[in-house]
N, C-alpha and C. Protein backbone atom coordinates (compact mmCIF):
# COMPACT_ATOMS: atom_id res chain seq x y z
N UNK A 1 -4.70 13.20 45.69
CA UNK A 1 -3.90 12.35 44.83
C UNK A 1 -2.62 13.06 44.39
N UNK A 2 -2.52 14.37 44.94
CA UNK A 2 -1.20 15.21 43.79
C UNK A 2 0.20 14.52 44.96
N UNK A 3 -0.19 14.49 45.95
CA UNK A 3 1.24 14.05 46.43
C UNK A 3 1.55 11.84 46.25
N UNK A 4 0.85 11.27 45.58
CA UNK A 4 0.94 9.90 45.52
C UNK A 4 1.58 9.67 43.89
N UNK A 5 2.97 8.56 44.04
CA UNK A 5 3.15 8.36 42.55
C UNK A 5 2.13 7.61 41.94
N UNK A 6 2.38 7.30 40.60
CA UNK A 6 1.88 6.69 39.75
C UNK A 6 2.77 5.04 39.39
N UNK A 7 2.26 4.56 38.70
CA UNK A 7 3.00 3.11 38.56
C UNK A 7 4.28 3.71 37.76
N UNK A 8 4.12 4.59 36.62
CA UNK A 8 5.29 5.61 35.47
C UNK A 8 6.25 5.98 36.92
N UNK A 9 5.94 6.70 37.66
CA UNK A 9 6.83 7.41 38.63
C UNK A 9 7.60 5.84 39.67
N UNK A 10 6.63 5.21 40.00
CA UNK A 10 7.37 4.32 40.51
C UNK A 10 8.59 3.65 39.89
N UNK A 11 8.24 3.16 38.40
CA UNK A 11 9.35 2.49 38.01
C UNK A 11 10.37 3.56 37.18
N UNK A 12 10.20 4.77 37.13
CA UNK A 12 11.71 5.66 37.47
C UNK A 12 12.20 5.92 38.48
N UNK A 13 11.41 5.79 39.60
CA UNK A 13 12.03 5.57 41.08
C UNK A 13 13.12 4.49 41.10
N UNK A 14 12.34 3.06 40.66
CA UNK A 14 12.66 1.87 40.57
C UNK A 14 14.35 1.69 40.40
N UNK A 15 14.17 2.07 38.67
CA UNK A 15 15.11 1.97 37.98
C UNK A 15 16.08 2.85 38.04
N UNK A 16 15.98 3.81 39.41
CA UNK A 16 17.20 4.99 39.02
C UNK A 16 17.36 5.87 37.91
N UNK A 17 15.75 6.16 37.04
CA UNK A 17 16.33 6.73 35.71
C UNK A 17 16.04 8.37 36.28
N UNK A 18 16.95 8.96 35.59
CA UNK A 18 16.63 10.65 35.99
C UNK A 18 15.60 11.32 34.90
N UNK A 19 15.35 11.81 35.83
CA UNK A 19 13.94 12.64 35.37
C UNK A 19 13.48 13.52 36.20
N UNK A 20 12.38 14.42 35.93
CA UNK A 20 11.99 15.83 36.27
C UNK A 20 10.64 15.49 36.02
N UNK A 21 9.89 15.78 37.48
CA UNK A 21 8.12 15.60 37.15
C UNK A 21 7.41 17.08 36.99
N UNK A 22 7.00 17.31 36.62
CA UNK A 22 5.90 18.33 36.32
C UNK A 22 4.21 18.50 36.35
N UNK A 23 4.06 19.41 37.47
CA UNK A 23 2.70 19.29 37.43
C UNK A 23 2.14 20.57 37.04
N UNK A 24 0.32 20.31 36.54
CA UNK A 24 0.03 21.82 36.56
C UNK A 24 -1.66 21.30 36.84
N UNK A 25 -2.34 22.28 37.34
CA UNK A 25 -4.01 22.09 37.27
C UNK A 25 -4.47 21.72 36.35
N UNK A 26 -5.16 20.25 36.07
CA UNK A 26 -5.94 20.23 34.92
C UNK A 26 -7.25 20.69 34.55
N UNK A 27 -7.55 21.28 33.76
CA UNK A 27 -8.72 22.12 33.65
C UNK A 27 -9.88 20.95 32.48
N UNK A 28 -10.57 20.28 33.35
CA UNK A 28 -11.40 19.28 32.92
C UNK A 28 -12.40 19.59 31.87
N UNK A 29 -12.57 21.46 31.18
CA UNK A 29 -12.82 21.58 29.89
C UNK A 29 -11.93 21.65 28.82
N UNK A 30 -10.90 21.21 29.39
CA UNK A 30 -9.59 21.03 28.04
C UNK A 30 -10.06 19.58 27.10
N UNK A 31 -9.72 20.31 25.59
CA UNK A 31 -9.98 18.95 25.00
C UNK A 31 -9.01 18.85 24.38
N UNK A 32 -7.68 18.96 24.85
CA UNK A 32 -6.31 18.52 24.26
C UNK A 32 -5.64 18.50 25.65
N UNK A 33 -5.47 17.10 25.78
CA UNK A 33 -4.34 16.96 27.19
C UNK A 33 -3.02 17.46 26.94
N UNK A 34 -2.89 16.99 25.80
CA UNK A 34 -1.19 17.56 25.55
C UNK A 34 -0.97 18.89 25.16
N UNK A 35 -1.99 19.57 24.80
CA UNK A 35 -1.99 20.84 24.54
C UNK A 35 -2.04 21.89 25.50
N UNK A 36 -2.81 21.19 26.47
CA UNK A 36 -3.09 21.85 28.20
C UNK A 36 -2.01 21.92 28.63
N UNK A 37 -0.91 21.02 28.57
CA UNK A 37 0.26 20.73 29.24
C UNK A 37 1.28 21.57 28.87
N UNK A 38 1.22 22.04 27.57
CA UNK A 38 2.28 22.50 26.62
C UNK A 38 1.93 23.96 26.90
N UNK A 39 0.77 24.38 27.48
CA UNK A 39 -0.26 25.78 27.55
C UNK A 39 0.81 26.29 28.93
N UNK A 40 0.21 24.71 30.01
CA UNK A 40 0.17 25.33 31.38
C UNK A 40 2.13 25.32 31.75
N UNK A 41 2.84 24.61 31.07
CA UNK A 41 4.08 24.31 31.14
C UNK A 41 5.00 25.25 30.42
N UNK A 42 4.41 25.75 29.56
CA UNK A 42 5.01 26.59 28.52
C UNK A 42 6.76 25.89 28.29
N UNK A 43 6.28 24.99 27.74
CA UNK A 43 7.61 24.15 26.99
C UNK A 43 6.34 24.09 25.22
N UNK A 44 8.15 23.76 24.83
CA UNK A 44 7.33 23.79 23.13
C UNK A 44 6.87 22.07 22.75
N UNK A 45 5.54 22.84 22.14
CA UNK A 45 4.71 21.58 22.27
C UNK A 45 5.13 20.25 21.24
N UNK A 46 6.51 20.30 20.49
CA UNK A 46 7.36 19.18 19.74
C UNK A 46 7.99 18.69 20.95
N UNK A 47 8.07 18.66 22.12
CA UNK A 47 8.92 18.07 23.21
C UNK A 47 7.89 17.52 23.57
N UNK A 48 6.28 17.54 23.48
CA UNK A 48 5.74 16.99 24.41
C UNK A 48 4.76 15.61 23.76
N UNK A 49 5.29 14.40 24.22
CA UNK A 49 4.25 13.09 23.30
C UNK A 49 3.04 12.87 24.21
N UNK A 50 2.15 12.59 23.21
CA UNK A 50 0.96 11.63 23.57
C UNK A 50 0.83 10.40 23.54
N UNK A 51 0.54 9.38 24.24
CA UNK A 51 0.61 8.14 24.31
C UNK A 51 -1.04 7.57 23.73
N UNK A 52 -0.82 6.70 22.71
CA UNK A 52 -2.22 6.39 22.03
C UNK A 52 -2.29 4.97 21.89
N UNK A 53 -3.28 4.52 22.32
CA UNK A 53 -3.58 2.72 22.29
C UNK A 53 -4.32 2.87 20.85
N UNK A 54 -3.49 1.80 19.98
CA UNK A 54 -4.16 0.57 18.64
C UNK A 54 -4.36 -0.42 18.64
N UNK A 55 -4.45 -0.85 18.03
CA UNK A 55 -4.64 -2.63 17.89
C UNK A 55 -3.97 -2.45 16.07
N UNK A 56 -2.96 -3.20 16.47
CA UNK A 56 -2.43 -3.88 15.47
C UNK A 56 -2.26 -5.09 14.83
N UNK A 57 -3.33 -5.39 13.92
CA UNK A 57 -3.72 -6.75 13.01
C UNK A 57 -4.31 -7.25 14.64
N UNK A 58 -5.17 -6.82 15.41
CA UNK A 58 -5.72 -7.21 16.44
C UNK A 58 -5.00 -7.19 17.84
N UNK A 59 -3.77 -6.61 17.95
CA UNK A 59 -2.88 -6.88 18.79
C UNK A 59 -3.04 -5.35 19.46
N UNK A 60 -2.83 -5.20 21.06
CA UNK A 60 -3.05 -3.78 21.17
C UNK A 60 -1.53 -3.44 21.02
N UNK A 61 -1.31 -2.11 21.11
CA UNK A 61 0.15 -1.69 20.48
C UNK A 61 0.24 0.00 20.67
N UNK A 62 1.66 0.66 21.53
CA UNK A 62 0.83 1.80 21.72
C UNK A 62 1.90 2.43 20.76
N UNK A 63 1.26 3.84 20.57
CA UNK A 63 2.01 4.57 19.18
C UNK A 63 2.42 5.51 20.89
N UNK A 64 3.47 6.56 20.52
CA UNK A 64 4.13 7.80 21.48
C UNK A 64 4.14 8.98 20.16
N UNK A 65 3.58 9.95 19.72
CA UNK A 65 3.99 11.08 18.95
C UNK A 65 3.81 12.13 19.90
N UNK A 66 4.53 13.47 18.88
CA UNK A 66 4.43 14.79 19.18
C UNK A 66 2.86 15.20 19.53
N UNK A 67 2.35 15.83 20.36
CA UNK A 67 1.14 16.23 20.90
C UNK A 67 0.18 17.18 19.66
N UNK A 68 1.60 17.58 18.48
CA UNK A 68 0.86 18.54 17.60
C UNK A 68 0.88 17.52 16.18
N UNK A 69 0.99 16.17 16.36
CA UNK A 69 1.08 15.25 15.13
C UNK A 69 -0.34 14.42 15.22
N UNK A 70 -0.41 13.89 14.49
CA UNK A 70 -1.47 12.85 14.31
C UNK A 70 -0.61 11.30 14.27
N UNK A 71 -0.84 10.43 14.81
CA UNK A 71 -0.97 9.03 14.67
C UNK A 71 -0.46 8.43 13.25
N UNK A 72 0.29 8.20 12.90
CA UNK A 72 -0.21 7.39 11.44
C UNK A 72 -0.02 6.30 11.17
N UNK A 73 -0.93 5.36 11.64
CA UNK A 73 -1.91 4.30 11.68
C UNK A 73 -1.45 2.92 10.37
N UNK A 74 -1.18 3.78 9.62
CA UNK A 74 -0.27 2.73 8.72
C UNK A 74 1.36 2.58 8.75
N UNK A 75 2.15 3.83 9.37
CA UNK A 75 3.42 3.48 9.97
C UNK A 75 3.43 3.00 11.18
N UNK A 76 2.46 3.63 11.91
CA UNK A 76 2.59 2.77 13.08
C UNK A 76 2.57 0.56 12.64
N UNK A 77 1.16 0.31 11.60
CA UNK A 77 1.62 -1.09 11.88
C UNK A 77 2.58 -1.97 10.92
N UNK A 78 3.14 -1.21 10.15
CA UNK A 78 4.54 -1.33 9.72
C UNK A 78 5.18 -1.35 10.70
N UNK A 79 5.44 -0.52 11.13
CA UNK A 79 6.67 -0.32 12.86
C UNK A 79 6.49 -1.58 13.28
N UNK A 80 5.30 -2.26 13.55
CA UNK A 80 4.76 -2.95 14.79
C UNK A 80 4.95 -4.29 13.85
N UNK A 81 4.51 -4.40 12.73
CA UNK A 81 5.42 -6.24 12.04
C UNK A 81 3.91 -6.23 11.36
N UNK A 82 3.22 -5.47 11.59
CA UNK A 82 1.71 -5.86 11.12
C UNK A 82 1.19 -5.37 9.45
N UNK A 83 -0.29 -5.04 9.25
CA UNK A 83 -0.68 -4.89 8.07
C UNK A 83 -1.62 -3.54 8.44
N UNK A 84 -2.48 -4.12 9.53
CA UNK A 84 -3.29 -2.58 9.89
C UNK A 84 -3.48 -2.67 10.88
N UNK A 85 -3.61 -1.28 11.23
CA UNK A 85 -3.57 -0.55 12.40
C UNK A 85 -5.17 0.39 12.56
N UNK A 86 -5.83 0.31 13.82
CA UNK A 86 -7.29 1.36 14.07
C UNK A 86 -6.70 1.58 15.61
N UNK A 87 -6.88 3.19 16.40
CA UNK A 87 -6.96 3.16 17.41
C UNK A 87 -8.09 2.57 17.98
N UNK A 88 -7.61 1.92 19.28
CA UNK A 88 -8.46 0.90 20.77
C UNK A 88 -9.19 2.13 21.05
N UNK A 89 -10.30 1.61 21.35
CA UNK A 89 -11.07 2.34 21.90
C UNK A 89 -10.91 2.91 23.25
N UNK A 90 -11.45 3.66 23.72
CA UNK A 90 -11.15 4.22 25.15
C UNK A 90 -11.17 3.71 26.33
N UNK A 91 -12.56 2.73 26.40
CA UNK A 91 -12.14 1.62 27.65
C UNK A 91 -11.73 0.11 27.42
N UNK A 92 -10.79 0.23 26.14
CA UNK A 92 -10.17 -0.91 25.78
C UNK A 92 -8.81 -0.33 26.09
N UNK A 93 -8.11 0.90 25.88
CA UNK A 93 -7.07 1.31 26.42
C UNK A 93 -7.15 1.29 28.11
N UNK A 94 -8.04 2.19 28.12
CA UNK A 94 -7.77 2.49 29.90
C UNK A 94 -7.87 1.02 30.57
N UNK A 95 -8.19 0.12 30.29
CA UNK A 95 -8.10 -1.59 30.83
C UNK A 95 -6.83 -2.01 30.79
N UNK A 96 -6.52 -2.05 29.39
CA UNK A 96 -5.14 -2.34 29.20
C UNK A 96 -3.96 -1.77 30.02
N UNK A 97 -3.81 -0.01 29.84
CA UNK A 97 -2.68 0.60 30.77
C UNK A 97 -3.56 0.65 32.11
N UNK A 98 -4.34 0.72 32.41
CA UNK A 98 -4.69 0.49 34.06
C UNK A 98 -4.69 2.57 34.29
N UNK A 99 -4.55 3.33 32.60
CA UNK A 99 -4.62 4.51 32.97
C UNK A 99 -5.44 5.21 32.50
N UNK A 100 -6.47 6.73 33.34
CA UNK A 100 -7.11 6.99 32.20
C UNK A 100 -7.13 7.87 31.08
N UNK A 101 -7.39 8.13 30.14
CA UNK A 101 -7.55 9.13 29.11
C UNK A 101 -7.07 10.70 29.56
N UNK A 102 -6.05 10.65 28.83
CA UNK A 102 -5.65 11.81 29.12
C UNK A 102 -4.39 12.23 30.60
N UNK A 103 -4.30 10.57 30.82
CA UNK A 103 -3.02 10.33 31.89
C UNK A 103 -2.41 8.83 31.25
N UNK A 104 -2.78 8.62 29.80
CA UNK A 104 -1.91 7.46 29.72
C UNK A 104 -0.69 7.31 29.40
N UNK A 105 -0.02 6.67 31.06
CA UNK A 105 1.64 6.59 30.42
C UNK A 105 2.44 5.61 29.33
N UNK A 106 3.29 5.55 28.70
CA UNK A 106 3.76 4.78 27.78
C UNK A 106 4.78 3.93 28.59
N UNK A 107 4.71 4.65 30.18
CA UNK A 107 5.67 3.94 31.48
C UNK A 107 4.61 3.19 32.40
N UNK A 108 5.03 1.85 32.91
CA UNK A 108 4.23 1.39 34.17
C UNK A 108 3.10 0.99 33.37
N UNK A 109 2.28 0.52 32.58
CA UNK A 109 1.67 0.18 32.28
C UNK A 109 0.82 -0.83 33.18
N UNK A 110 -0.09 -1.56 32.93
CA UNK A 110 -1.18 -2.63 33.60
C UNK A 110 -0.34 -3.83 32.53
N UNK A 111 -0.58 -3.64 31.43
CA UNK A 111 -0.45 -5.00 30.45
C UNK A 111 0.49 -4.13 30.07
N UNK A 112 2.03 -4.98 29.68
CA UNK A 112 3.14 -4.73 28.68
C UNK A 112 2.81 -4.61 27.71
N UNK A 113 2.90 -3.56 27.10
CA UNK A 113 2.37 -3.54 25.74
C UNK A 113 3.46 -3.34 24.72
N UNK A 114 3.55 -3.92 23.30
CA UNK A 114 4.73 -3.17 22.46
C UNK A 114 4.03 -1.73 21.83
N UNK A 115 5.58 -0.96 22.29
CA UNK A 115 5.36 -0.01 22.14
C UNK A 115 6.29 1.34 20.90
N UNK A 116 6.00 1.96 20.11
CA UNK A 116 6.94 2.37 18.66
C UNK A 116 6.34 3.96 19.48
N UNK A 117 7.82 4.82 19.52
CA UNK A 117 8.46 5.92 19.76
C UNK A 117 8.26 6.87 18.26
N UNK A 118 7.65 7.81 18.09
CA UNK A 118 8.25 8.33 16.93
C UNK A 118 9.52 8.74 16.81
N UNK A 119 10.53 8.80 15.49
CA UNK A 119 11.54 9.01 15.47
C UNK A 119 11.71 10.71 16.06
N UNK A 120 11.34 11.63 15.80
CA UNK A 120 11.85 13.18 16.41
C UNK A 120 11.88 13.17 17.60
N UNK A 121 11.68 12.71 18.83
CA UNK A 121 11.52 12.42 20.21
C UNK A 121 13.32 12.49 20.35
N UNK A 122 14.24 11.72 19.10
CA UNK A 122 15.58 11.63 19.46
C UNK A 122 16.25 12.84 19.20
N UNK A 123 15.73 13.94 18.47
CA UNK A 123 15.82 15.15 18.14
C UNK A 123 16.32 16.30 19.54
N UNK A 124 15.52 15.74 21.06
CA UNK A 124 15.79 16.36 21.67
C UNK A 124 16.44 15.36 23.00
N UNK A 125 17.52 16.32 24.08
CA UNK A 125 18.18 16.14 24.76
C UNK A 125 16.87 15.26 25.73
N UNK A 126 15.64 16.23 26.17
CA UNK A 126 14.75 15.47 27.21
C UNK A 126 13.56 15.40 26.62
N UNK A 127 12.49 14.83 26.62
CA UNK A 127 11.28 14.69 26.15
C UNK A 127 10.21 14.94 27.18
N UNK A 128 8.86 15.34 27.19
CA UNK A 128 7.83 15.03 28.35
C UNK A 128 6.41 13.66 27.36
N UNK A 129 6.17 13.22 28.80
CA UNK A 129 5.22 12.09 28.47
C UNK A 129 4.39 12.37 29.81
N UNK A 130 3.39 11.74 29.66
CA UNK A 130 2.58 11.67 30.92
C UNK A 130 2.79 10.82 31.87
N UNK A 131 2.35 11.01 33.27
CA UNK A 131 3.24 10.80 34.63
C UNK A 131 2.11 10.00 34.61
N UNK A 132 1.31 9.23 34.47
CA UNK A 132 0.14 8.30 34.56
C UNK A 132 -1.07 9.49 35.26
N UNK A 133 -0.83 10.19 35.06
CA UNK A 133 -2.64 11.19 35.57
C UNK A 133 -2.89 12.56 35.10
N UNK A 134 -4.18 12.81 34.55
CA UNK A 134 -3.80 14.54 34.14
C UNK A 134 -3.14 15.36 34.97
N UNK A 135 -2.32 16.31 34.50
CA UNK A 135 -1.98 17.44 35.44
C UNK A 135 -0.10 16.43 35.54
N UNK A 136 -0.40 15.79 35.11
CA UNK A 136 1.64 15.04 35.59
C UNK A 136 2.16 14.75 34.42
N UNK A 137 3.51 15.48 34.03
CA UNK A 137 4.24 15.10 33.36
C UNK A 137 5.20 15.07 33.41
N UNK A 138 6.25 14.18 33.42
CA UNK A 138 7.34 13.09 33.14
C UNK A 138 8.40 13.83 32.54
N UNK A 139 9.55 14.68 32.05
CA UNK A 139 10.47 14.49 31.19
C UNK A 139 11.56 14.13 31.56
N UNK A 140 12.25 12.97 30.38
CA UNK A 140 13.40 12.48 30.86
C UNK A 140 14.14 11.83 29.47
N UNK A 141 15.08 11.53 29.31
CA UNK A 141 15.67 11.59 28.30
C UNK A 141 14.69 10.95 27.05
N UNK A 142 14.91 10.94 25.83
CA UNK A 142 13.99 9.58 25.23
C UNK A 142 14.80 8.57 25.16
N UNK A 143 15.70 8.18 25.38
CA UNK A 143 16.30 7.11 25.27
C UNK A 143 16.64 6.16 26.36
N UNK A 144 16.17 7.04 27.32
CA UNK A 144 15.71 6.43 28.47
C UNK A 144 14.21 6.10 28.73
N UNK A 145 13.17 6.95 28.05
CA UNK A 145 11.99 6.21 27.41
C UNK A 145 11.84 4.91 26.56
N UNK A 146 12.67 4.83 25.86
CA UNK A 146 12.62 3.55 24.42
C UNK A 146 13.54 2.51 25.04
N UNK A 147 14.08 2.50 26.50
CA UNK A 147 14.76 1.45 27.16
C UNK A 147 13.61 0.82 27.81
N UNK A 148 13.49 2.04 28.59
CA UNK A 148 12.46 1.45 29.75
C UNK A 148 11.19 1.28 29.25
N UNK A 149 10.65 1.27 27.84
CA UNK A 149 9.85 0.84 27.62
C UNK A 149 9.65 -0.37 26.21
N UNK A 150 11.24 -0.75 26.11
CA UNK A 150 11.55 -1.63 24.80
C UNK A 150 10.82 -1.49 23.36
N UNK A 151 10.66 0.01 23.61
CA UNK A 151 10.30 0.50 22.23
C UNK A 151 11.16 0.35 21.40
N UNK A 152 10.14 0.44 19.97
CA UNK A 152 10.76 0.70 18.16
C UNK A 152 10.84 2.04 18.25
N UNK A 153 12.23 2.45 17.56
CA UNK A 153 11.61 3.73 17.15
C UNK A 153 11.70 3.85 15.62
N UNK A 154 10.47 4.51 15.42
CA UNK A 154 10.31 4.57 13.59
C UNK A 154 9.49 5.92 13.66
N UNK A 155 9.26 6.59 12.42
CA UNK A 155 8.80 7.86 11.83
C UNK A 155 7.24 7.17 11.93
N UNK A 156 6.30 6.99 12.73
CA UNK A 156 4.73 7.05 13.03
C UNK A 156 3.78 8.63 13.03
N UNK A 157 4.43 9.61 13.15
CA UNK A 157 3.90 10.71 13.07
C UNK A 157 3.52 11.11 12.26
N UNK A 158 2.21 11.80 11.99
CA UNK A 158 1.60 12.33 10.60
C UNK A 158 1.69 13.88 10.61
């Protein structure tokens, strides 16, 4: 699978957006994907987001933070127009993005989902996200993230 894109890689193919993929071995006793990444990549781990499925007031809805932040679940459904916010469960996400745990992109998705950027992501020139599979990551501008993915961006990070 390391030489096949992902649906994320296809539609920066697609769209002509520039970007830089990154791979590294995923080590399947890691229990921080984004932390593995930030380990095996040695980039600083505020450049690198996690992509997290909620349901907002029942709606799924994905949050993007820093890999060393937490979620926060009540800005996120402010961001999103809502009242409350619980993360989707795991095979209610991986259905939805068509990706699994620990390769979910906030790009290429299965179901369009709305999606809220934390605000520090604009802090830097390039960002990394996941390439749709462990071991792949993505960086490319964020503002070329929050296009191509018609994100909000609001302060969701805890």
């Amino acid at each position: 699978m390391a030489g096949k894109g992902t649906p994320a890689t296809t539609l920066l193919a697609k769209r002509k957006i520039a970007h830089k993929l990154h791979m590294y071995d995923h080590d399947p006793r890691q229990e921080s994907y984004g932390l593995e990444a930030v380990a095996a990549l040695g980039i600083a781990a505020e450049r690198v987001f996690k992509t997290l499925v909620a349901e907002v007031d029942g709606k799924l809805t994905v949050g993007v933070v820093p890999v060393t932040a937490q979620l926060n679940l009540k800005a996120l459904a402010a961001a999103a127009g809502g009242k409350k916010a619980k993360l989707a469960d795991a095979a209610t996400a991986q259905r939805a993005t068509g990706y699994v745990l620990g390769g979910i992109s906030p790009l290429g998705q299965r179901t369009r989902l709305p999606v809220v950027v934390d605000v520090s992501a604009r802090r830097f020139d390039t960002v990394f996200c996941s390439g749709g599979r462990r071991g792949l990551e993505i960086e490319l501008a964020p503002d070329d993230l929050v296009a191509l993915t018609g994100a909000t961006v609001a302060p969701i990070a805890g």
